[in-house]
N, C-alpha and C. Protein backbone atom coordinates (compact mmCIF):
# COMPACT_ATOMS: atom_id res chain seq x y z
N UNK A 1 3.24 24.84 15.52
CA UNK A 1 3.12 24.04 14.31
C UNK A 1 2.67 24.94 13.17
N UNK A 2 3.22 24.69 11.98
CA UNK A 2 2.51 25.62 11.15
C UNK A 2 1.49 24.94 10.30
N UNK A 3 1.26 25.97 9.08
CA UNK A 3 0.06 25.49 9.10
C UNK A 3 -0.01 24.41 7.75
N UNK A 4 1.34 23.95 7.29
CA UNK A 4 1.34 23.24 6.75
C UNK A 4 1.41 21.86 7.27
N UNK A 5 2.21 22.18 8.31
CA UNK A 5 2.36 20.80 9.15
C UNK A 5 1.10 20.35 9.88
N UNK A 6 0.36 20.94 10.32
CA UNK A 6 -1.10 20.98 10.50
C UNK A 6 -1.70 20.16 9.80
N UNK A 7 -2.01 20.78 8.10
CA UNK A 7 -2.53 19.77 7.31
C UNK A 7 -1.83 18.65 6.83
N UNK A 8 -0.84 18.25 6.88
CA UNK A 8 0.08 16.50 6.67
C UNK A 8 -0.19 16.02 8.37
N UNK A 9 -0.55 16.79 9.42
CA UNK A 9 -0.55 15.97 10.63
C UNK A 9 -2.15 15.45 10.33
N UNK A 10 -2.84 16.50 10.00
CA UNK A 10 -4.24 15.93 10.45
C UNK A 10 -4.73 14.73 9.17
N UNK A 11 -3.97 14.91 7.61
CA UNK A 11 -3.84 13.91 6.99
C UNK A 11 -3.25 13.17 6.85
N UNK A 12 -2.25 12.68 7.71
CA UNK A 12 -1.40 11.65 8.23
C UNK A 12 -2.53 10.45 9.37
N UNK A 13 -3.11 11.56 10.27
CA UNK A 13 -3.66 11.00 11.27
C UNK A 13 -5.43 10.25 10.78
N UNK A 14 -5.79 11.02 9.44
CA UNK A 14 -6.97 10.47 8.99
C UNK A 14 -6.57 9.43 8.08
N UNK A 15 -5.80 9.48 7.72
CA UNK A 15 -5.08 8.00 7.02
C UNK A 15 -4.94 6.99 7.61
N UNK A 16 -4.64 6.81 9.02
CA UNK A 16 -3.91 6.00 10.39
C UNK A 16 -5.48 5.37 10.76
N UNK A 17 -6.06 5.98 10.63
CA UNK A 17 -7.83 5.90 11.43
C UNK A 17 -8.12 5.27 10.34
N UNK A 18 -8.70 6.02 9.01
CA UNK A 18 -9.22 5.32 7.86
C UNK A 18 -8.69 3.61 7.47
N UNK A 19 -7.53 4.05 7.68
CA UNK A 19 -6.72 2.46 7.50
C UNK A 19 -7.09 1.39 8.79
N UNK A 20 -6.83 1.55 9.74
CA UNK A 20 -7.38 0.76 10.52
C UNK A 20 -9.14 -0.01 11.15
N UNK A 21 -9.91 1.22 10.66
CA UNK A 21 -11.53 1.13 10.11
C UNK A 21 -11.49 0.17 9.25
N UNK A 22 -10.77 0.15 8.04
CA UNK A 22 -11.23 -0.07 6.71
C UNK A 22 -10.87 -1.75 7.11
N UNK A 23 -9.45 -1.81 7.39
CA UNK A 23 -9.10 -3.17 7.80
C UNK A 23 -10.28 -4.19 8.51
N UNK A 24 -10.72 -3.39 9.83
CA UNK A 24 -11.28 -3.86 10.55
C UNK A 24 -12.46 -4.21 10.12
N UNK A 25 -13.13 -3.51 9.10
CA UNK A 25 -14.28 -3.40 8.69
C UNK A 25 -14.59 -4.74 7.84
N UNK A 26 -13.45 -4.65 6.67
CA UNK A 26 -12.95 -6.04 5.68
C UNK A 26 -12.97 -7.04 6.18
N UNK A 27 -12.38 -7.32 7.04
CA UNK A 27 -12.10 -8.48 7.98
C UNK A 27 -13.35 -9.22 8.62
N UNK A 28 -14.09 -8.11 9.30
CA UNK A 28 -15.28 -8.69 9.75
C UNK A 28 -16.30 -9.43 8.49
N UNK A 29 -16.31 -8.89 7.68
CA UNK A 29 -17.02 -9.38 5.86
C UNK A 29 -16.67 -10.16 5.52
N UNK A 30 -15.24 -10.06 5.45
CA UNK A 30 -14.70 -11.05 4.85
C UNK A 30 -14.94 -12.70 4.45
N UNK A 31 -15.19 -13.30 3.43
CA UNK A 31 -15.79 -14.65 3.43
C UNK A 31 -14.89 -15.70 4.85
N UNK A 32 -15.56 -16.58 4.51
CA UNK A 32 -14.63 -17.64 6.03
C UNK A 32 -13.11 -17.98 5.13
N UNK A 33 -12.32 -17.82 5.92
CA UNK A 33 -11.17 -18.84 5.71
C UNK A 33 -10.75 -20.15 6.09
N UNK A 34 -11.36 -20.19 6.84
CA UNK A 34 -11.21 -21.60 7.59
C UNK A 34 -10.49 -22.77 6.44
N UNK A 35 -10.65 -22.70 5.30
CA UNK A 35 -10.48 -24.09 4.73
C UNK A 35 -8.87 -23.82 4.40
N UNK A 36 -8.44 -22.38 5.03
CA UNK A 36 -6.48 -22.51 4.66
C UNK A 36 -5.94 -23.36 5.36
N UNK A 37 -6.39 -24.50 5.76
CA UNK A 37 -5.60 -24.96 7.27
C UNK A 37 -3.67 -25.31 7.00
N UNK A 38 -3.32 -25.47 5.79
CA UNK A 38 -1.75 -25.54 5.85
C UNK A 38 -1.50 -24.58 5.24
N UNK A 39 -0.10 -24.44 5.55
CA UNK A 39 1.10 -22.67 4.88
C UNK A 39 0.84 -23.23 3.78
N UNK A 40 1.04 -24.06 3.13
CA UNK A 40 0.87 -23.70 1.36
C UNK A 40 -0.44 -23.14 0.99
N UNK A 41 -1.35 -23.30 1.76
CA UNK A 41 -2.80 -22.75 1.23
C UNK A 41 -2.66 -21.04 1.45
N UNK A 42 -2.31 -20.94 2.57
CA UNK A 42 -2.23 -19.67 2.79
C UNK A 42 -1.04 -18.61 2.47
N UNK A 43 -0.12 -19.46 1.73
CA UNK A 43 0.97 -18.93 1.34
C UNK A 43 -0.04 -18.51 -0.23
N UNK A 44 -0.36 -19.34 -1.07
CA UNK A 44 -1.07 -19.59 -1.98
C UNK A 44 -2.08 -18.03 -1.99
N UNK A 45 -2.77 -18.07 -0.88
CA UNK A 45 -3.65 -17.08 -0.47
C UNK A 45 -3.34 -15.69 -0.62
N UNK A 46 -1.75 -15.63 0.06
CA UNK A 46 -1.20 -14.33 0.12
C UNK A 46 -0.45 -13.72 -1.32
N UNK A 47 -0.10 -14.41 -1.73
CA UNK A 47 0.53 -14.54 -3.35
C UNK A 47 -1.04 -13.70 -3.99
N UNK A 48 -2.01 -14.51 -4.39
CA UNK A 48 -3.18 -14.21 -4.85
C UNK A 48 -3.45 -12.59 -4.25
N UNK A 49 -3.38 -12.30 -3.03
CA UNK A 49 -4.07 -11.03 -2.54
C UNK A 49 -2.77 -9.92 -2.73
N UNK A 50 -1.29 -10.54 -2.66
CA UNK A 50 -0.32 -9.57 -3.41
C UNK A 50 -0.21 -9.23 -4.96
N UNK A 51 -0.96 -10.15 -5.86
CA UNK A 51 -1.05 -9.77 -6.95
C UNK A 51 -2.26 -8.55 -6.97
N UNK A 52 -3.30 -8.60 -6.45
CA UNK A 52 -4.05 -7.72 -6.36
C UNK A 52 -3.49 -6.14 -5.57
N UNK A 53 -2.39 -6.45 -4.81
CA UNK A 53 -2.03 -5.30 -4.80
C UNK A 53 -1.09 -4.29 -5.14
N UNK A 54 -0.47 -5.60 -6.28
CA UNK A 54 0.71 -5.18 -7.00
C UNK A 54 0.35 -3.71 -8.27
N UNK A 55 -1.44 -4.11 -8.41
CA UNK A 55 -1.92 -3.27 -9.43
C UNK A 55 -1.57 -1.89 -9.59
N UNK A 56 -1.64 -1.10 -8.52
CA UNK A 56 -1.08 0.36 -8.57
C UNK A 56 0.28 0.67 -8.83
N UNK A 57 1.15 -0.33 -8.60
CA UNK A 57 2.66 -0.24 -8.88
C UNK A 57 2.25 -0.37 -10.84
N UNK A 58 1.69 -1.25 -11.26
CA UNK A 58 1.83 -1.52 -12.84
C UNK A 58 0.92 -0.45 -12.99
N UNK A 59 -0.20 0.17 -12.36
CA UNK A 59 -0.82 1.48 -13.30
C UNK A 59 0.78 2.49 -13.22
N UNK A 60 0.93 2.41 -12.21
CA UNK A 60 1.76 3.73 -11.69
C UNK A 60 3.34 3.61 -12.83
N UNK A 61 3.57 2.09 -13.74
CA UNK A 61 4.77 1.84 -14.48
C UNK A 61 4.28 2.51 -15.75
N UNK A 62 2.89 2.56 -15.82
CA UNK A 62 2.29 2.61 -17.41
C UNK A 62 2.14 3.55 -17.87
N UNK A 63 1.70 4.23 -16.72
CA UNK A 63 1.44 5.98 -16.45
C UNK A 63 2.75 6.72 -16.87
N UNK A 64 3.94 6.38 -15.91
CA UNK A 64 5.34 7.05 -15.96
C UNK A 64 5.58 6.77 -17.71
N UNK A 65 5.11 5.86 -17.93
CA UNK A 65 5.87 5.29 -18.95
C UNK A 65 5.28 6.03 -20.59
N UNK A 66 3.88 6.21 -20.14
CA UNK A 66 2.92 6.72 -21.52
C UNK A 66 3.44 8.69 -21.27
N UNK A 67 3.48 8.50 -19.89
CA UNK A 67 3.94 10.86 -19.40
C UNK A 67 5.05 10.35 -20.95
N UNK A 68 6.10 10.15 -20.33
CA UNK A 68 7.36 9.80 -20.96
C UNK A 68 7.45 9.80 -22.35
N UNK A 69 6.25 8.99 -22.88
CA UNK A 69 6.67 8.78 -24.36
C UNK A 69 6.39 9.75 -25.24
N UNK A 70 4.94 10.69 -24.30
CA UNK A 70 4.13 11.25 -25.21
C UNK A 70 4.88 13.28 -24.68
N UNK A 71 5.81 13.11 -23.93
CA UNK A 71 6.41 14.36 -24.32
C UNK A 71 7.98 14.18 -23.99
N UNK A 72 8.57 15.78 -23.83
CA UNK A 72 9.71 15.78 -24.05
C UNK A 72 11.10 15.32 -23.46
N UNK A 73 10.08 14.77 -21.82
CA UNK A 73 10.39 13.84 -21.17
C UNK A 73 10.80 12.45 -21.59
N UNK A 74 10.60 12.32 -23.07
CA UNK A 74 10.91 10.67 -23.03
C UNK A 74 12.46 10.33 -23.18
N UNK A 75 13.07 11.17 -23.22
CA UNK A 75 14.52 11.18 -22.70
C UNK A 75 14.69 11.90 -21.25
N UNK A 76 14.63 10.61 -19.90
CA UNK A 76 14.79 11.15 -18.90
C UNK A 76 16.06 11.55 -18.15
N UNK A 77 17.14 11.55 -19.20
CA UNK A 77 18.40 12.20 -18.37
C UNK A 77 18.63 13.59 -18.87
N UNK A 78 17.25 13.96 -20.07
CA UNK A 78 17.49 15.68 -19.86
C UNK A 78 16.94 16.35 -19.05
N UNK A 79 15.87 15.42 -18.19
CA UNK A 79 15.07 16.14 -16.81
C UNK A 79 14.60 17.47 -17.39
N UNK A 80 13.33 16.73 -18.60
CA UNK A 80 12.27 17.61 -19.12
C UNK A 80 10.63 17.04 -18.19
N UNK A 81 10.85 16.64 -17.61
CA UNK A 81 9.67 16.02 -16.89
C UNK A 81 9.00 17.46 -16.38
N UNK A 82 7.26 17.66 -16.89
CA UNK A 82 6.22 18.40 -16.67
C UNK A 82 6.50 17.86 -14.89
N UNK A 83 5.46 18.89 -14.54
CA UNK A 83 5.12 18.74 -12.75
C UNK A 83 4.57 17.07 -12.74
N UNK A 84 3.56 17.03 -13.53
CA UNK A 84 2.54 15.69 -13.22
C UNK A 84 3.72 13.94 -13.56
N UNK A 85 4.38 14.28 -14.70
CA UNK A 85 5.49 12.93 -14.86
C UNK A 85 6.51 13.24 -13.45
N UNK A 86 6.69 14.35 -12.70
CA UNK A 86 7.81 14.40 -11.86
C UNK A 86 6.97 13.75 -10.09
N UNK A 87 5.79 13.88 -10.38
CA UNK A 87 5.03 13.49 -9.57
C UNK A 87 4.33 12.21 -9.41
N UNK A 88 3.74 11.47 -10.50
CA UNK A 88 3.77 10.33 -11.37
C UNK A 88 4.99 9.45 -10.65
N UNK A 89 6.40 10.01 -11.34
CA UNK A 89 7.79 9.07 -10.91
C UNK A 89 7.79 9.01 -9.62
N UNK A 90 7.70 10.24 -8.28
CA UNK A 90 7.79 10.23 -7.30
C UNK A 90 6.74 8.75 -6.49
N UNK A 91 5.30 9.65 -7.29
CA UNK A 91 4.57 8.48 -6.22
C UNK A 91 5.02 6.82 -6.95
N UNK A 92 5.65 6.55 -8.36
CA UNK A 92 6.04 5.27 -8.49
C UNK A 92 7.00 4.57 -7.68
N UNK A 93 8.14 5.71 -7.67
CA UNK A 93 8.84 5.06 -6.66
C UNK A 93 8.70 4.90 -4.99
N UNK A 94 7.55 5.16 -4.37
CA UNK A 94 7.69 5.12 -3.24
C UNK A 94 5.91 3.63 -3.11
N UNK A 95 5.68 3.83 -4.00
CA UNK A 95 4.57 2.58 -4.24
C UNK A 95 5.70 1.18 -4.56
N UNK A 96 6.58 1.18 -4.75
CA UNK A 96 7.15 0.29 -4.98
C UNK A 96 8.66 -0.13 -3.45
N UNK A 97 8.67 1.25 -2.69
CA UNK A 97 8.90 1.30 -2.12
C UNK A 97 7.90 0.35 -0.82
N UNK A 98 6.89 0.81 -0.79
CA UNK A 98 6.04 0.18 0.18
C UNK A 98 5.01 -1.42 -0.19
N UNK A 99 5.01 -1.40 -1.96
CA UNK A 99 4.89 -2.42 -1.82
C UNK A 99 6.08 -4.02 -1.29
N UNK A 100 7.18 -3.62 -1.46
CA UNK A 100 8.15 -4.50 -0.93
C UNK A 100 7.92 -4.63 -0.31
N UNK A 101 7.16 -3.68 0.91
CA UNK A 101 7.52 -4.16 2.76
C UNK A 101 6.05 -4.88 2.91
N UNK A 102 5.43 -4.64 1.89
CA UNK A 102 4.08 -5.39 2.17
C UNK A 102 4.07 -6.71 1.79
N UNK A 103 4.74 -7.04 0.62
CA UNK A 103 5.07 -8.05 0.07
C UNK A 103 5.59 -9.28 1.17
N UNK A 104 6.91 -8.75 1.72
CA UNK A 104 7.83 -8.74 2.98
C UNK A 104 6.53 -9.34 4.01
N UNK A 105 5.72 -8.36 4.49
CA UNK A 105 5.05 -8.43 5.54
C UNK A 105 4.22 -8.90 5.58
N UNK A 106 3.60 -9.54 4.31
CA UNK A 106 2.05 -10.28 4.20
C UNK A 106 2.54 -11.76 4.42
N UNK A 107 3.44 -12.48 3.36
CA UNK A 107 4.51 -13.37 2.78
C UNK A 107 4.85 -13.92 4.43
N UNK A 108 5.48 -12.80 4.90
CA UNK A 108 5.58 -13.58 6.51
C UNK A 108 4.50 -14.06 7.69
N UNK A 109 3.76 -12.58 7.46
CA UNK A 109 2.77 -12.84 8.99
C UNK A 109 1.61 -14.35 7.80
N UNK A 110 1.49 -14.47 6.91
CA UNK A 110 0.59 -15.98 6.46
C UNK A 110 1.18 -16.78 7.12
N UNK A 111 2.12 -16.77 7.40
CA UNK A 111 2.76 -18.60 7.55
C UNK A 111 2.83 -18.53 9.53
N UNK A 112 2.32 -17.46 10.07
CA UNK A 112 1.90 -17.54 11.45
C UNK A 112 0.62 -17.34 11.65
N UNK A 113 -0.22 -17.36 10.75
CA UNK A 113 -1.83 -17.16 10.99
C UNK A 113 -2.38 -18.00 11.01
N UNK A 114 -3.82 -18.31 11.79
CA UNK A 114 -4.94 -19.27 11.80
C UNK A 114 -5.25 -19.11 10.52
N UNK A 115 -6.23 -20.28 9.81
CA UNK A 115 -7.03 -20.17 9.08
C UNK A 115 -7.69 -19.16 8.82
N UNK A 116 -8.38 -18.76 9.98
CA UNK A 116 -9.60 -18.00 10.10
C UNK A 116 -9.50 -16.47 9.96
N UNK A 117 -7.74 -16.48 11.00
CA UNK A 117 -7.21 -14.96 10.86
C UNK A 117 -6.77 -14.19 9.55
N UNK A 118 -6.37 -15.98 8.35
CA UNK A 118 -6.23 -15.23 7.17
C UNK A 118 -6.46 -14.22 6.20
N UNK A 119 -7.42 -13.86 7.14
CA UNK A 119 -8.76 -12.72 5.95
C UNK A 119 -8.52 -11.69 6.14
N UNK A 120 -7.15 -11.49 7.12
CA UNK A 120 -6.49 -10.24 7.59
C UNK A 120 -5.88 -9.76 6.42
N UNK A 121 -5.32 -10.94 5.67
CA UNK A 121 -4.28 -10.31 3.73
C UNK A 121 -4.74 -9.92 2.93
N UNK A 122 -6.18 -10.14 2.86
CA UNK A 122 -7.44 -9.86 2.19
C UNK A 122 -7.65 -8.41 2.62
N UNK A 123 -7.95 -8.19 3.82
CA UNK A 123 -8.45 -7.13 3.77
C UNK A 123 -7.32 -5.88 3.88
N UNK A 124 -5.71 -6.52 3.94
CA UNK A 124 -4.53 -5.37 4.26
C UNK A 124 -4.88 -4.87 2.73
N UNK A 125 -4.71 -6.41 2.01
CA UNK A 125 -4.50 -5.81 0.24
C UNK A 125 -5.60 -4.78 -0.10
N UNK A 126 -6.77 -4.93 0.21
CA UNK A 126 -7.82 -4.17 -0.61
C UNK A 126 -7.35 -2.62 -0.13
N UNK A 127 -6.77 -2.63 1.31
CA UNK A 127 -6.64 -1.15 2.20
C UNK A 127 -5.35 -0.57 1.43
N UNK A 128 -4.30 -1.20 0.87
CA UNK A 128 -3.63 -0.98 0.73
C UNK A 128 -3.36 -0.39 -0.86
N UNK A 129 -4.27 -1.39 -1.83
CA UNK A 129 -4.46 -1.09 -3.22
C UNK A 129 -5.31 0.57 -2.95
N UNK A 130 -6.41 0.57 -1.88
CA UNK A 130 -7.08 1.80 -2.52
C UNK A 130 -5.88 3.11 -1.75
N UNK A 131 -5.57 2.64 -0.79
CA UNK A 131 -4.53 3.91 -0.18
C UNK A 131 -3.30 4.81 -0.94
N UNK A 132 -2.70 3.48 -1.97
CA UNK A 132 -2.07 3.80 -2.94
C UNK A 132 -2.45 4.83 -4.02
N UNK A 133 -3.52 4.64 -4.29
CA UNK A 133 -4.36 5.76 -5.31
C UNK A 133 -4.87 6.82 -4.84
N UNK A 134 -4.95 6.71 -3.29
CA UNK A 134 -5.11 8.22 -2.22
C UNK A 134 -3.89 9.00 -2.11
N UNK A 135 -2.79 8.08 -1.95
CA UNK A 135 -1.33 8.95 -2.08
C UNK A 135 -1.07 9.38 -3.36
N UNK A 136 -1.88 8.80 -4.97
CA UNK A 136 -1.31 9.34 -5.81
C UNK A 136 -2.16 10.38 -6.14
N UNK A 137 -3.93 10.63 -5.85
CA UNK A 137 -4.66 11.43 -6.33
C UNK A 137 -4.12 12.84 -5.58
N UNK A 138 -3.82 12.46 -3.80
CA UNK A 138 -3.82 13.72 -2.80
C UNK A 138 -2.39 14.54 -3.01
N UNK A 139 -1.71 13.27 -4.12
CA UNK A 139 -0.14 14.28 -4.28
C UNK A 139 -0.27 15.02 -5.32
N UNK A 140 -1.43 14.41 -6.15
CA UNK A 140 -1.42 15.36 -7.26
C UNK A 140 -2.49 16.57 -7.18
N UNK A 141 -3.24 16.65 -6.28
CA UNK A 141 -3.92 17.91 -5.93
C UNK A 141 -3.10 18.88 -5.33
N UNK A 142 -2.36 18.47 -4.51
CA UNK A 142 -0.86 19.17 -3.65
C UNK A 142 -0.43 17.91 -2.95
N UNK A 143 0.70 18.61 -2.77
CA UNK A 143 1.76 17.70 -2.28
C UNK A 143 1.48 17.34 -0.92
N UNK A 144 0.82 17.81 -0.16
CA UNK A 144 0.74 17.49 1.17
C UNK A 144 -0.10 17.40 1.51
N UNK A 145 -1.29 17.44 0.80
CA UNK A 145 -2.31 16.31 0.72
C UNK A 145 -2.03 14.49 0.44
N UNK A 146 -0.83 14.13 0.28
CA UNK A 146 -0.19 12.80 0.30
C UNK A 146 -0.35 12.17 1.48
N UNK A 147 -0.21 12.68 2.28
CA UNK A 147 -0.34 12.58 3.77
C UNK A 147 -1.46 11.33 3.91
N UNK A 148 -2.25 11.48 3.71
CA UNK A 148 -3.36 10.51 3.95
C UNK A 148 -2.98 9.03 3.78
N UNK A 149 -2.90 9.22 2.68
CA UNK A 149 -2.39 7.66 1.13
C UNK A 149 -1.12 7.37 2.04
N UNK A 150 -0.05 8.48 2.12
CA UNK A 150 1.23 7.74 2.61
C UNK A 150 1.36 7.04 3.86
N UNK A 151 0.97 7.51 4.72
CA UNK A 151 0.41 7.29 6.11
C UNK A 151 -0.09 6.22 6.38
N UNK A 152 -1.45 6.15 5.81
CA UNK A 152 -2.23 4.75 6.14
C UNK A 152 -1.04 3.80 5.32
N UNK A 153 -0.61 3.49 4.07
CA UNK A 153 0.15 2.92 3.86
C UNK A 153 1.26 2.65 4.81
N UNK A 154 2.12 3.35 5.19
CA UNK A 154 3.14 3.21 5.57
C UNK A 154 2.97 2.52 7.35
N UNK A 155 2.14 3.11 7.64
CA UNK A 155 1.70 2.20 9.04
C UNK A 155 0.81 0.90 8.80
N UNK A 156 0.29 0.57 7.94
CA UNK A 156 -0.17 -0.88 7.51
C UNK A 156 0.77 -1.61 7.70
N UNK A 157 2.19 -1.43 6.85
CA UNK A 157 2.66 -2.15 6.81
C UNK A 157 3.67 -2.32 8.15
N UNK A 158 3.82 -1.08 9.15
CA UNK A 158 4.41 -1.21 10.08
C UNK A 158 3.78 -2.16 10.68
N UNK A 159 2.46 -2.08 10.93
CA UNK A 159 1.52 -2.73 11.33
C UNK A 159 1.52 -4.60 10.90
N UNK A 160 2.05 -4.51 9.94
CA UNK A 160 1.65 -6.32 9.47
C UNK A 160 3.45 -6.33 9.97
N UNK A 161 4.25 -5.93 9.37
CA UNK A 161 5.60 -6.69 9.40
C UNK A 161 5.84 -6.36 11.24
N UNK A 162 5.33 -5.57 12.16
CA UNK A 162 5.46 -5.85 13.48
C UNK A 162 4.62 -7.11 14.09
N UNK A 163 3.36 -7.43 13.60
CA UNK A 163 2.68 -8.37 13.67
C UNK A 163 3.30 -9.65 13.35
N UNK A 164 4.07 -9.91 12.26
CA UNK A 164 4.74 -10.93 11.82
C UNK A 164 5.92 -11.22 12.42
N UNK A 165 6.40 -10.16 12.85
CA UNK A 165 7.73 -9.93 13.81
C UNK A 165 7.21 -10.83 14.97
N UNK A 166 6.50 -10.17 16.06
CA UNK A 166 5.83 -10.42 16.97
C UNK A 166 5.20 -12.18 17.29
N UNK A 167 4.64 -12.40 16.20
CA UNK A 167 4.30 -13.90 15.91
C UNK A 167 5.65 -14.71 16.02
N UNK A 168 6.50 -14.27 15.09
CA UNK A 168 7.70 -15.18 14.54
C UNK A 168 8.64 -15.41 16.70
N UNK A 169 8.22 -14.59 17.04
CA UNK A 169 9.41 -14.47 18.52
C UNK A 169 8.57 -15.29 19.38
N UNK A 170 7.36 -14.70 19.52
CA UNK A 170 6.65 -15.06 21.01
C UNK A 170 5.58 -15.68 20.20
N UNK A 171 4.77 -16.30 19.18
CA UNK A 171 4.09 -17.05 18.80
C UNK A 171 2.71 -16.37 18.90
């Protein structure tokens, strides 16, 4: 292995851990849910905790959008984009990339959850809003420092839309 792959494995793998801690951690805190007892409440619920994690996609539009205006980049089909707007666009599009599947995956596994289990959307969103800003800070220190942010992200959501999968077949 070299020794780059080294550091995206071992920040891939502290992302995977951190994310699943953090979840677990939320969850246990988390106020009661109990009072979601029908899908509209908890549909209701998940809407509310996807707007909260829609936030890094709209920093991440505002950001691309202010790089853009304020240099020579603001015409992007001459592909004048500095390192930080080419990095900026990258992590926008892949935050928008993963928020879909979360969107996807929250949206579904609510309408198979207890009441009580609800506090699971609660605590994906909060893991998921701060992971987003780990993939954009660790890409912009180097690139493969992303590893962390992308990782825990990207297995969250493997994580909820297999969960929702899983529910939807065998209950």
């Amino acid at each position: 292995m070299t020794r780059e792959q080294k550091t995206v494995a071992i920040g891939a793998a502290s992302g995977v851990l951190t994310m699943v801690l953090a979840v677990a951690g939320i969850y246990r805190i988390w106020p009661d849910t109990a009072a979601l007892t029908d899908i509209a409440s908890r549909l209701a619920f998940t809407l509310k905790a996807n707007a909260f994690a829609a936030i890094p996609l709209l920093v991440g539009i505002i950001t691309v959008g202010n790089n853009r205006f304020l240099s020579e980049a603001i015409d992007p089909t001459l592909h004048k984009e500095d390192a930080a707007t080419e990095i900026n666009g990258r992590v926008l599009d892949n935050t928008l990339q993963q928020y879909v599947l979360f969107l996807a995956g929250t949206l579904a596994l609510s309408v198979t959850l207890t009441a009580e289990q609800t506090k699971v959307i609660a605590a994906a969103a909060i893991v998921f809003f701060v992971m987003r800003f780990a993939f954009w800070v660790g890409y912009r220190i180097h690139p493969l420092y992303r590893a962390f942010g992308m990782s825990s992200s990207i297995y969250l959501n493997v994580g909820i839309l297999g969960t929702a999968l899983w529910k939807t077949l065998w209950g």
